[in-house]
N, C-alpha and C. Protein backbone atom coordinates (compact mmCIF):
# COMPACT_ATOMS: atom_id res chain seq x y z
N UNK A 1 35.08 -18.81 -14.11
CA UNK A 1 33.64 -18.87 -13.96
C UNK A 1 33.20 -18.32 -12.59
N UNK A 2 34.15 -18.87 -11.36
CA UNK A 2 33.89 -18.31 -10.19
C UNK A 2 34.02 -16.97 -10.13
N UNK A 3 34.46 -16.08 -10.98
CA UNK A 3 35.13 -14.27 -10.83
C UNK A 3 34.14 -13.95 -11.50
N UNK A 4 33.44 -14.75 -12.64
CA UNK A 4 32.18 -13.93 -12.92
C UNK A 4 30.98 -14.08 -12.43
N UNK A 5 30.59 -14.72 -11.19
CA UNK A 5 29.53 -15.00 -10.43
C UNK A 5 29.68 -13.93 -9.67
N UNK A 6 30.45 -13.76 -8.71
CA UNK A 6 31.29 -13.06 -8.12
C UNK A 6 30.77 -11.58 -8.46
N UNK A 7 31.43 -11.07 -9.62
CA UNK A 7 30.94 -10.26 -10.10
C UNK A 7 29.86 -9.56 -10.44
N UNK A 8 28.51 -10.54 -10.99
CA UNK A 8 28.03 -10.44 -10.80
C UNK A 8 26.72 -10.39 -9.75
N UNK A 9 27.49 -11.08 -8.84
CA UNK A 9 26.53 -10.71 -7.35
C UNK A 9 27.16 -9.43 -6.97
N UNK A 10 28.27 -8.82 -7.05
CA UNK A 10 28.57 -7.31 -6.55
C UNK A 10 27.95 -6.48 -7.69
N UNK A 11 27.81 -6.84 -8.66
CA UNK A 11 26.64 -5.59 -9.43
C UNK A 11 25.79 -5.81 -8.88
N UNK A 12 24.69 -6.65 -9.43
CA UNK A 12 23.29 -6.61 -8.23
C UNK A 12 23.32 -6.07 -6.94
N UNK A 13 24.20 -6.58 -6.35
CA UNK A 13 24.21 -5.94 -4.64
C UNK A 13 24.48 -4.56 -4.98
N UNK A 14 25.49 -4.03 -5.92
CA UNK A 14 24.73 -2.32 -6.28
C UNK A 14 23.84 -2.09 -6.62
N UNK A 15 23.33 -2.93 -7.44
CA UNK A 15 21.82 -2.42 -8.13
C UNK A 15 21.19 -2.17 -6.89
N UNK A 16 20.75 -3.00 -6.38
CA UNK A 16 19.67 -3.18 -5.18
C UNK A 16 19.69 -2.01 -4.15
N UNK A 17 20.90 -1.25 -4.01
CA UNK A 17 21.15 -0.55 -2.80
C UNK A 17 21.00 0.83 -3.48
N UNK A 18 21.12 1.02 -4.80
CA UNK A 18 21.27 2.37 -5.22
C UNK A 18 19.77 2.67 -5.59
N UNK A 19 18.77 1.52 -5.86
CA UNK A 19 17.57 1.87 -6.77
C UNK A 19 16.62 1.70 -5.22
N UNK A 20 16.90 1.68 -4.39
CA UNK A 20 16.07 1.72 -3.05
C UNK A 20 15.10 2.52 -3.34
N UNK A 21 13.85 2.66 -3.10
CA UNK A 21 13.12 3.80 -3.57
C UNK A 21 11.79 3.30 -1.82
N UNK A 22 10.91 4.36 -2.10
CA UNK A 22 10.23 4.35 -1.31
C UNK A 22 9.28 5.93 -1.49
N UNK A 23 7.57 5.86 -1.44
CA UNK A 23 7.13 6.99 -1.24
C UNK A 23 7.73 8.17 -0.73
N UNK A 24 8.20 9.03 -1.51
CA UNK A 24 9.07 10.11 -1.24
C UNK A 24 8.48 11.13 0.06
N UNK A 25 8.65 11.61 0.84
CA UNK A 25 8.88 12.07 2.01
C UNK A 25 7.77 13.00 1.94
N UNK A 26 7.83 13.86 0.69
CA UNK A 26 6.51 14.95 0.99
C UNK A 26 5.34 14.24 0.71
N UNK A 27 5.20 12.61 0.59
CA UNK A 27 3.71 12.00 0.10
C UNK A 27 3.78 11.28 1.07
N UNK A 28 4.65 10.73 2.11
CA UNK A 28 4.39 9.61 3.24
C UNK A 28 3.61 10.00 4.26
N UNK A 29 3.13 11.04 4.31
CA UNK A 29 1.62 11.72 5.12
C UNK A 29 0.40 11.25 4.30
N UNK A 30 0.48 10.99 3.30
CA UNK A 30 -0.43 10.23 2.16
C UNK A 30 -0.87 9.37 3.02
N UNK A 31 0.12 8.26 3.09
CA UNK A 31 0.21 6.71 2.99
C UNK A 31 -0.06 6.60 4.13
N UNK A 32 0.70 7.45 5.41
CA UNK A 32 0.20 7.54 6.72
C UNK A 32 -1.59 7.52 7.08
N UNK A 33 -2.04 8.74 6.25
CA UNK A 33 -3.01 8.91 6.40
C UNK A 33 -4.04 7.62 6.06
N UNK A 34 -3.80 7.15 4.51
CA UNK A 34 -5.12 6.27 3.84
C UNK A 34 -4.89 4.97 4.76
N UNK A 35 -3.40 4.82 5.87
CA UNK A 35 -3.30 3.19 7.03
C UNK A 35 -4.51 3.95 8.26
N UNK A 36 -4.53 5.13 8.11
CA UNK A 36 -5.02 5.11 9.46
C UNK A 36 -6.56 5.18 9.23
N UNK A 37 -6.91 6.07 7.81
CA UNK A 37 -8.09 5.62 7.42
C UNK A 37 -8.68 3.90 7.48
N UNK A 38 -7.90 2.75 6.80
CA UNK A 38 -8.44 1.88 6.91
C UNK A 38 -8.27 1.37 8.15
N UNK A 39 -7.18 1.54 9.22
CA UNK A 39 -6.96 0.89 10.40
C UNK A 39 -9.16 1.52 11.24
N UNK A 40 -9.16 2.51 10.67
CA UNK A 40 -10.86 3.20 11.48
C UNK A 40 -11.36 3.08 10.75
N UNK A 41 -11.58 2.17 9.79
CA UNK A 41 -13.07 1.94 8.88
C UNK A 41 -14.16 1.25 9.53
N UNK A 42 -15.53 1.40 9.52
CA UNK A 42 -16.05 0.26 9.75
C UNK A 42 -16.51 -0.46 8.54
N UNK A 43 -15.96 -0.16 7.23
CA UNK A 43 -16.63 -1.38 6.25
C UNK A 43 -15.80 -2.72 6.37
N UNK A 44 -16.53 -3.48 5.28
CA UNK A 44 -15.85 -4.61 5.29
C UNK A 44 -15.29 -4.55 4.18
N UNK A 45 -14.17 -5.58 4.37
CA UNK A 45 -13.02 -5.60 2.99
C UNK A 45 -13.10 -7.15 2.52
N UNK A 46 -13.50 -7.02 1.74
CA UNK A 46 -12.91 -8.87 0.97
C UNK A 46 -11.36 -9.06 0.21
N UNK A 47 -10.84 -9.76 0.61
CA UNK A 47 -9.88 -9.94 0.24
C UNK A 47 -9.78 -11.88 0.20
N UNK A 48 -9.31 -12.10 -1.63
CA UNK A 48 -9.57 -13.44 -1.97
C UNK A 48 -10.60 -14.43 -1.20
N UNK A 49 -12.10 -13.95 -1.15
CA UNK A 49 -12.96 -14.27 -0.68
C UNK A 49 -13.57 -14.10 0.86
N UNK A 50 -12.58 -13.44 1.89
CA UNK A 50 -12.10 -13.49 2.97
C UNK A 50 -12.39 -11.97 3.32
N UNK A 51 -13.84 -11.73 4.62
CA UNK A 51 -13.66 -10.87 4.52
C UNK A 51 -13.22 -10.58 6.05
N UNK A 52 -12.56 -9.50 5.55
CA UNK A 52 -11.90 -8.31 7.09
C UNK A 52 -12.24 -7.40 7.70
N UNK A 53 -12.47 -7.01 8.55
CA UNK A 53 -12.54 -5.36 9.31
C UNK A 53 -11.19 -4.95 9.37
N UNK A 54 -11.60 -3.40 9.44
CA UNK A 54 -10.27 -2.65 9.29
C UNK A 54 -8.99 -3.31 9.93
N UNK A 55 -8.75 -2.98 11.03
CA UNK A 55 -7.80 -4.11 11.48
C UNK A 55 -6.73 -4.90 10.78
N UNK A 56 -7.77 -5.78 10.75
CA UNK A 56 -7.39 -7.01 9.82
C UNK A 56 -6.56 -6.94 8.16
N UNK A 57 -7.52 -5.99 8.01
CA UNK A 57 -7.09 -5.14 6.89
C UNK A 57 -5.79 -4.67 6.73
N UNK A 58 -5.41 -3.77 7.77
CA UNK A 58 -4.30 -2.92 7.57
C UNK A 58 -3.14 -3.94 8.15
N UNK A 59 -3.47 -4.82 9.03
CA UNK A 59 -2.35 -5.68 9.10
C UNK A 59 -1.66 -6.42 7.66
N UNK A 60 -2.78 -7.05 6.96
CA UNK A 60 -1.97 -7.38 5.47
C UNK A 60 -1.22 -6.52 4.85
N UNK A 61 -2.45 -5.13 4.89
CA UNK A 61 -1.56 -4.53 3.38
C UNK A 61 -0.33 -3.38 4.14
N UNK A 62 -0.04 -3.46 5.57
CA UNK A 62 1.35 -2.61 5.94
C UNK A 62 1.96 -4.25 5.47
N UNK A 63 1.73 -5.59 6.11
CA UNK A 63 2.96 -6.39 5.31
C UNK A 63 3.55 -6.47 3.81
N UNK A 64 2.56 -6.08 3.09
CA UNK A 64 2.40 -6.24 1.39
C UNK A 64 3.30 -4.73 1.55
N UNK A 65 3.11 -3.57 2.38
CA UNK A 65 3.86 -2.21 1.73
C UNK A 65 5.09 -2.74 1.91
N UNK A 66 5.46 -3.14 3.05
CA UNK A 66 7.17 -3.58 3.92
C UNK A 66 7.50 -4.24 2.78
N UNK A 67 6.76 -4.99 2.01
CA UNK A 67 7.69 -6.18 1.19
C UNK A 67 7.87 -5.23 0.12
N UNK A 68 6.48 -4.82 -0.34
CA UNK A 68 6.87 -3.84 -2.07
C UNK A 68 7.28 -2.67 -1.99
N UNK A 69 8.11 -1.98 -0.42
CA UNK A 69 8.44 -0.55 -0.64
C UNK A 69 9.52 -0.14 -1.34
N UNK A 70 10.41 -1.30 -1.32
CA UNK A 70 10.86 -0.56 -2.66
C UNK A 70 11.02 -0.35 -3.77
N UNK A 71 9.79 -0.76 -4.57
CA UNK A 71 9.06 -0.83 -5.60
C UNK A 71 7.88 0.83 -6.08
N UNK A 72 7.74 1.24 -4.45
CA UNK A 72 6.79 1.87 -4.30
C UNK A 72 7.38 3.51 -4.50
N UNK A 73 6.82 3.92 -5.25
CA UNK A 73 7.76 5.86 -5.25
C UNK A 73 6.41 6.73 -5.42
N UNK A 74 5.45 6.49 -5.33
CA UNK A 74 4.25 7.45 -4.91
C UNK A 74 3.03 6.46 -4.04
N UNK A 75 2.16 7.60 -3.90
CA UNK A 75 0.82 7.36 -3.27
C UNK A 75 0.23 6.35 -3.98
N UNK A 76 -0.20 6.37 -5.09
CA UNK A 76 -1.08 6.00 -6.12
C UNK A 76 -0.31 4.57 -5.99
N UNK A 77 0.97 4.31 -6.61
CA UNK A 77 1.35 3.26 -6.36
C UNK A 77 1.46 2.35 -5.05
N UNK A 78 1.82 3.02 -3.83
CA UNK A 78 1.23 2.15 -2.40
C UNK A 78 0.01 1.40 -2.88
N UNK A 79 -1.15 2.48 -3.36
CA UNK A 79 -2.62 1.93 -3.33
C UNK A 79 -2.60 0.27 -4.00
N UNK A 80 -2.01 1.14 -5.46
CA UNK A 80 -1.77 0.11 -6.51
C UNK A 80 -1.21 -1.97 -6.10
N UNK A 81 0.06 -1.28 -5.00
CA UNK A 81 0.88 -2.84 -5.09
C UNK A 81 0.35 -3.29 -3.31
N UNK A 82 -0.20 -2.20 -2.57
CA UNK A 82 -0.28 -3.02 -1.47
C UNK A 82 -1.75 -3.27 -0.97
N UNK A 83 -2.92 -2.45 -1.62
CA UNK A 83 -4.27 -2.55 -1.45
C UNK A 83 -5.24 -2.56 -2.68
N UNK A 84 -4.61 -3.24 -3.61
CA UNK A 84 -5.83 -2.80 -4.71
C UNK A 84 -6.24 -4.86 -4.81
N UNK A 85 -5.07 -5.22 -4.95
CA UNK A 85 -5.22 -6.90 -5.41
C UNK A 85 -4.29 -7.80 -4.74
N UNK A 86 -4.72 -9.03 -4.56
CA UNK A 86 -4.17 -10.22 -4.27
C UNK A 86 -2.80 -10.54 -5.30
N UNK A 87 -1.73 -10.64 -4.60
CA UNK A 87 -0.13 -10.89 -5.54
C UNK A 87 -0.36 -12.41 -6.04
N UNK A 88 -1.22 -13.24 -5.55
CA UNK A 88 -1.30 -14.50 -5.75
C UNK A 88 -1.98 -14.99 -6.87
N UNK A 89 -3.72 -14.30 -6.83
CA UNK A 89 -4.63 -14.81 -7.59
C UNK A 89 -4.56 -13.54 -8.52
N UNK A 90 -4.55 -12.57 -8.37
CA UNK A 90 -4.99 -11.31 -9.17
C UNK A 90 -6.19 -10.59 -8.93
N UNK A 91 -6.75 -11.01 -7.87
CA UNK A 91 -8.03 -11.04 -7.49
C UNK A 91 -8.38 -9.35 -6.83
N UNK A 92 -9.35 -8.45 -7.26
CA UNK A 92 -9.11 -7.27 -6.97
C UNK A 92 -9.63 -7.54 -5.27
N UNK A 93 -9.50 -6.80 -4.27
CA UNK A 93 -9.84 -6.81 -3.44
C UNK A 93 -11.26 -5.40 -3.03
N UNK A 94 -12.15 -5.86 -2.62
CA UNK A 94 -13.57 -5.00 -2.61
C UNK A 94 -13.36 -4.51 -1.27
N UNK A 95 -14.49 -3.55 -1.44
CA UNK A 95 -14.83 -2.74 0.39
C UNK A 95 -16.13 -2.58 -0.09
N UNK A 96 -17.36 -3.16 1.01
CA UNK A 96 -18.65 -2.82 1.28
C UNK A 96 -18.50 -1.89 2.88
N UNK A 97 -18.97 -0.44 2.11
CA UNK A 97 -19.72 0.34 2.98
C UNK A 97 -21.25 0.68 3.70
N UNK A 98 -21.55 0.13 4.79
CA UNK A 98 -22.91 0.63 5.14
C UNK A 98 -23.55 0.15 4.31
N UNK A 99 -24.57 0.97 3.76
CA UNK A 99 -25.36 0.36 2.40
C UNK A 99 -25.06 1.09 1.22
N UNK A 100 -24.19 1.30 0.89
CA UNK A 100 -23.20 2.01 -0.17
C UNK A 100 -23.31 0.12 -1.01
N UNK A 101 -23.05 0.17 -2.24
CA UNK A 101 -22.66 -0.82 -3.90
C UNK A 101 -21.00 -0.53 -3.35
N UNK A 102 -20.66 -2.50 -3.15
CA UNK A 102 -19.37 -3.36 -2.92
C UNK A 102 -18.52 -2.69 -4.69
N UNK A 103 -17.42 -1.58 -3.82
CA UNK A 103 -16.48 -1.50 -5.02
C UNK A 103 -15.14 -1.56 -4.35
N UNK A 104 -14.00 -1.55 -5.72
CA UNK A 104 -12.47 -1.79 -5.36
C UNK A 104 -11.86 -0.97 -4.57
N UNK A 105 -11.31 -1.90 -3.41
CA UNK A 105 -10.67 -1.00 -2.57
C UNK A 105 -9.78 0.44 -3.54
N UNK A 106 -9.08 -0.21 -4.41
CA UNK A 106 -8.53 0.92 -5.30
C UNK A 106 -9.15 2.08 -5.58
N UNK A 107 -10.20 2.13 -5.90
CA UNK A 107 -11.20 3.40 -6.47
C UNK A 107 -11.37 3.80 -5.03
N UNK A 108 -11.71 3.10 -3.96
CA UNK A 108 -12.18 3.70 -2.46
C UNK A 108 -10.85 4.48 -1.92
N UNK A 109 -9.87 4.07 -1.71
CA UNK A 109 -8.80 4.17 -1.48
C UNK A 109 -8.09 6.05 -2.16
N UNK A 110 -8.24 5.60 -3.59
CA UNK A 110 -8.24 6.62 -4.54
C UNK A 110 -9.10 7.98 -4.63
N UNK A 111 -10.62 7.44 -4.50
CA UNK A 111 -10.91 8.82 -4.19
C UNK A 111 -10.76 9.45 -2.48
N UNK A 112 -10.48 8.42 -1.35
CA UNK A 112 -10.14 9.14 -0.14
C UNK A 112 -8.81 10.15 -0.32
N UNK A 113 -7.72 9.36 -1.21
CA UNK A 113 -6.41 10.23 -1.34
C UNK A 113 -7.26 11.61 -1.76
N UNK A 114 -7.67 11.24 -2.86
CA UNK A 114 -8.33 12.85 -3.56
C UNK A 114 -9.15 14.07 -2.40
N UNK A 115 -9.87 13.21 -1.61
CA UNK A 115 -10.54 13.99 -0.37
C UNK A 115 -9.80 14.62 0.22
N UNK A 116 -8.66 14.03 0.42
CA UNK A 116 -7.08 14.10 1.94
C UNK A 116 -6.71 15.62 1.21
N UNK A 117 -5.76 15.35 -0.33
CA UNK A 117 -5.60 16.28 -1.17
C UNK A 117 -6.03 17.63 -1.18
N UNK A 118 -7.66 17.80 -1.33
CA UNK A 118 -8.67 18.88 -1.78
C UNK A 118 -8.62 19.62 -0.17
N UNK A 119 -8.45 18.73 0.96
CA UNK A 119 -8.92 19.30 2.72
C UNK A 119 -7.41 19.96 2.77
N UNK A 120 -6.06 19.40 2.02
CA UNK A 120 -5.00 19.54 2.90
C UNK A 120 -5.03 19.56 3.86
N UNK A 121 -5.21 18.35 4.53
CA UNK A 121 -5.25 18.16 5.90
C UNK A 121 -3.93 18.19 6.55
N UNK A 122 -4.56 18.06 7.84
CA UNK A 122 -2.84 17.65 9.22
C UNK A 122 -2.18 16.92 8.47
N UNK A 123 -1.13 16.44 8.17
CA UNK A 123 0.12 15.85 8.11
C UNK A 123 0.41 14.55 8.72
N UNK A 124 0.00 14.79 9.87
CA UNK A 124 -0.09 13.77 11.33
C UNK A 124 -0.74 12.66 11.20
N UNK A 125 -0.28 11.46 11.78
CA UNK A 125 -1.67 10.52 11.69
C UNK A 125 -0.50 9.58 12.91
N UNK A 126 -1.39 8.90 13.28
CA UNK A 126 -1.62 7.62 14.32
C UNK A 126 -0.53 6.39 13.85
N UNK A 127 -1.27 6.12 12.32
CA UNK A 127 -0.16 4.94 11.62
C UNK A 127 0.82 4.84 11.81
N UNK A 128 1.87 4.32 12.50
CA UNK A 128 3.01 3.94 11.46
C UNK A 128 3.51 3.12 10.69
N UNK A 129 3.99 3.92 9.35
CA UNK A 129 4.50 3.27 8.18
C UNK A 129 5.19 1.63 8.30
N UNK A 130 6.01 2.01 9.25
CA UNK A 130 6.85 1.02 9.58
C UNK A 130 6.62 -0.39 9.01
């Protein structure tokens, strides 16, 4: 019984090390970019009732990327597991702009990627992933 515990903790411990994944290299200027966007927002973000300035903001969801990166293998998905909703409640998380109509960080988030995309912008950004 002990050789097959055993065993099976050295599969898993392969599993885990071979399926490592992470936003692939030509999109982590993405992800760079939409942290440094929210790290300079001035809207506000609600998150499970609680709202944030940028800041505040990007401090959660770089902890939420660190935990789900390797879960994470594109842009869309960062958005998806580390800024769209609460892992707890399910609760979508909003951004009020200026006097812009309170919508999901996801869609905000989503069409900035699309902006980043269409400019091909610098590469470069301030963030780090880390």
């Amino acid at each position: 019984m002990q050789t097959r515990r055993l065993a099976s903790a050295l599969l898993l411990a392969g599993h885990v090390t071979t399926t490592s994944a992470d936003v692939p290299s030509a999109q982590r200027h993405e992800v760079e970019h939409l942290l440094n966007f929210i790290a300079n927002t001035t809207c506000i973000i609600t998150r499970n009732g609680s709202l944030h300035n940028g800041p505040e903001a990007l401090s959660h969801i770089k902890r939420k990327y660190a935990y789900y990166r390797e879960a994470i293998t594109s842009t869309e998905e960062f958005i998806e597991r580390s800024a769209s909703k609460s892992t707890l409640s399910g609760e979508a998380y909003t951004v009020r702009c200026a006097d812009r109509a309170v919508i999901a960080t996801r869609e905000w988030l989503l069409y900035e990627l699309g902006e980043y995309r269409d400019k091909g912008t610098d590469k470069s950004s301030t963030v780090n992933v880390q």
